[in-house]
Protein backbone atom coordinates (compact mmCIF):
# COMPACT_ATOMS: atom_id res chain seq x y z
CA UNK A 1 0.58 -18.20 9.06
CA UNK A 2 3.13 -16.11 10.98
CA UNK A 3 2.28 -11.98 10.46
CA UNK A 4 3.91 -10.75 7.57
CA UNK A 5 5.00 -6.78 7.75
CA UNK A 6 6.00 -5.13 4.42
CA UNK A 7 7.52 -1.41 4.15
CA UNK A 8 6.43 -0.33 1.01
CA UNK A 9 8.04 2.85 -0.87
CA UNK A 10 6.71 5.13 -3.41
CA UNK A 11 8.23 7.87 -5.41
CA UNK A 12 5.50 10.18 -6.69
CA UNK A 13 5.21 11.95 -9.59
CA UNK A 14 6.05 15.16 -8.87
CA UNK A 15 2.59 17.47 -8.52
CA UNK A 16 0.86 14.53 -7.51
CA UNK A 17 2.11 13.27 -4.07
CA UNK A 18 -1.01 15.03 -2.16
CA UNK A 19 -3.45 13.78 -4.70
CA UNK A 20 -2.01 10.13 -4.34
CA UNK A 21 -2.48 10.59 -0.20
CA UNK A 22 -5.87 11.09 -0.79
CA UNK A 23 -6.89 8.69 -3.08
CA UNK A 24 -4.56 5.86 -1.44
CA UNK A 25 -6.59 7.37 2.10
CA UNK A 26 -10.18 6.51 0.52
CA UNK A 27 -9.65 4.28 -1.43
CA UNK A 28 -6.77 1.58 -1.06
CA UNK A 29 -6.86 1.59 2.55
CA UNK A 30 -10.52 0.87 2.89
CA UNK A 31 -10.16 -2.33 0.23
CA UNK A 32 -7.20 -2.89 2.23
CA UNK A 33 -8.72 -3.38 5.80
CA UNK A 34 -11.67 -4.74 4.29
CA UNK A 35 -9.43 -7.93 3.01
CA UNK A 36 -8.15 -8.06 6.64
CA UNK A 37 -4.41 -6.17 6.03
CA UNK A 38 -3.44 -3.36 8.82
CA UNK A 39 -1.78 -0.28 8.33
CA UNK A 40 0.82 0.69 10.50
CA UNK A 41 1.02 3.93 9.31
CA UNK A 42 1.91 6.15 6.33
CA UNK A 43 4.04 9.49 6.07
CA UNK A 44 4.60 11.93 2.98
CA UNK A 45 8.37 12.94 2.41
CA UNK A 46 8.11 16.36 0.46
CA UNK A 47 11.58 16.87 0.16
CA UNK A 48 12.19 13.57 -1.82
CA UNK A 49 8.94 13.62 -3.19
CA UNK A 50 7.92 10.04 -1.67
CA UNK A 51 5.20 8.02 0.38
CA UNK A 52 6.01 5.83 2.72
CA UNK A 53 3.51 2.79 4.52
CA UNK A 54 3.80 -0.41 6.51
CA UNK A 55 1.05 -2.69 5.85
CA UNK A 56 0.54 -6.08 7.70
CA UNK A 57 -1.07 -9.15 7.48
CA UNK A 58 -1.62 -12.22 9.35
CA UNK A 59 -4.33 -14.93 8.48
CA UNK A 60 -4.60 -18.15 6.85
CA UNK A 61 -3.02 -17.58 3.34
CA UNK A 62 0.10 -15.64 2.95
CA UNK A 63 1.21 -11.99 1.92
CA UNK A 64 1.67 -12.67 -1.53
CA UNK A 65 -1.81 -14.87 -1.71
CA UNK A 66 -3.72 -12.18 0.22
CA UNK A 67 -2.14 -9.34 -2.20
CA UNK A 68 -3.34 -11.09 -4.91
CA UNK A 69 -6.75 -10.80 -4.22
CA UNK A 70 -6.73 -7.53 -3.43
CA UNK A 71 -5.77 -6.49 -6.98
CA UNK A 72 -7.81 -9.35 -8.39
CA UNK A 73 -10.57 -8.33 -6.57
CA UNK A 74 -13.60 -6.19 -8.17
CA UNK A 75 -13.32 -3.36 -5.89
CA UNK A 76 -10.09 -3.05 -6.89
CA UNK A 77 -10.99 -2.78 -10.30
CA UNK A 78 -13.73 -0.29 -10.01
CA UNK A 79 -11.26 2.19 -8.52
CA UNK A 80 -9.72 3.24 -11.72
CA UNK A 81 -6.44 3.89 -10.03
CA UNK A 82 -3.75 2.74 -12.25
CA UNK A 83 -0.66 3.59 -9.78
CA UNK A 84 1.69 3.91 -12.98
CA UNK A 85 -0.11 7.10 -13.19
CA UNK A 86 1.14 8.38 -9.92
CA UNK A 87 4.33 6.32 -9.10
CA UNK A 88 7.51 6.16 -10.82
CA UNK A 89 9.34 3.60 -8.66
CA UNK A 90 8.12 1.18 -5.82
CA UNK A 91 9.87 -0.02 -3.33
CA UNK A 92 8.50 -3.91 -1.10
CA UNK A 93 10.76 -4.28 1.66
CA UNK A 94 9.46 -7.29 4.25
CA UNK A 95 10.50 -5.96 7.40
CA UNK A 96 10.17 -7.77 10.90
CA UNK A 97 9.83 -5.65 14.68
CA UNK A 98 13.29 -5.05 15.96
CA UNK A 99 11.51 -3.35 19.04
């Protein structure tokens, strides 16, 4: 399967855009690598209240299959994070490396 690259963003709940870093930093990003996605990076945007990430993934299923173990998956589950708490709109763009 060719690598798939999606730029994913988040506006946050306003008050909560520092506690959603941190819990996306422990614990979505570990579950994340752990499934065998990589994370481009990921930036906070005060001013519009928003998080911004690029996470990747090439392997023998695709995106969407991959993605839907991760929130299958019991890990997932045990995290408690409902992201309805903290987001009021997502955004999945699939981008692909202009240079």
């Amino acid at each position: 399967m060719p690598k798939t690259t999606q730029l994913r963003t988040y506006t946050v709940r306003d008050g909560l855009l520092d506690e959603w870093v941190e819990r996306w930093r422990k614990e979505i990003v570990p579950l994340r690598l752990e499934l065998g996605f990589t994370i481009g990076g990921a930036w906070a945007d005060r001013e519009l209240n928003q998080f911004h990430w690029l996470i990747s993934y090439e392997g023998p299923e695709t995106f969407a299959e991959r993605n839907a173990l991760y929130w299958s998956s019991p890990k997932r589950e045990a995290m408690g994070l409902n992201p309805d708490d903290y987001l009021l709109n997502t955004e999945e763009r699939t981008v692909e490396v202009a240079y």
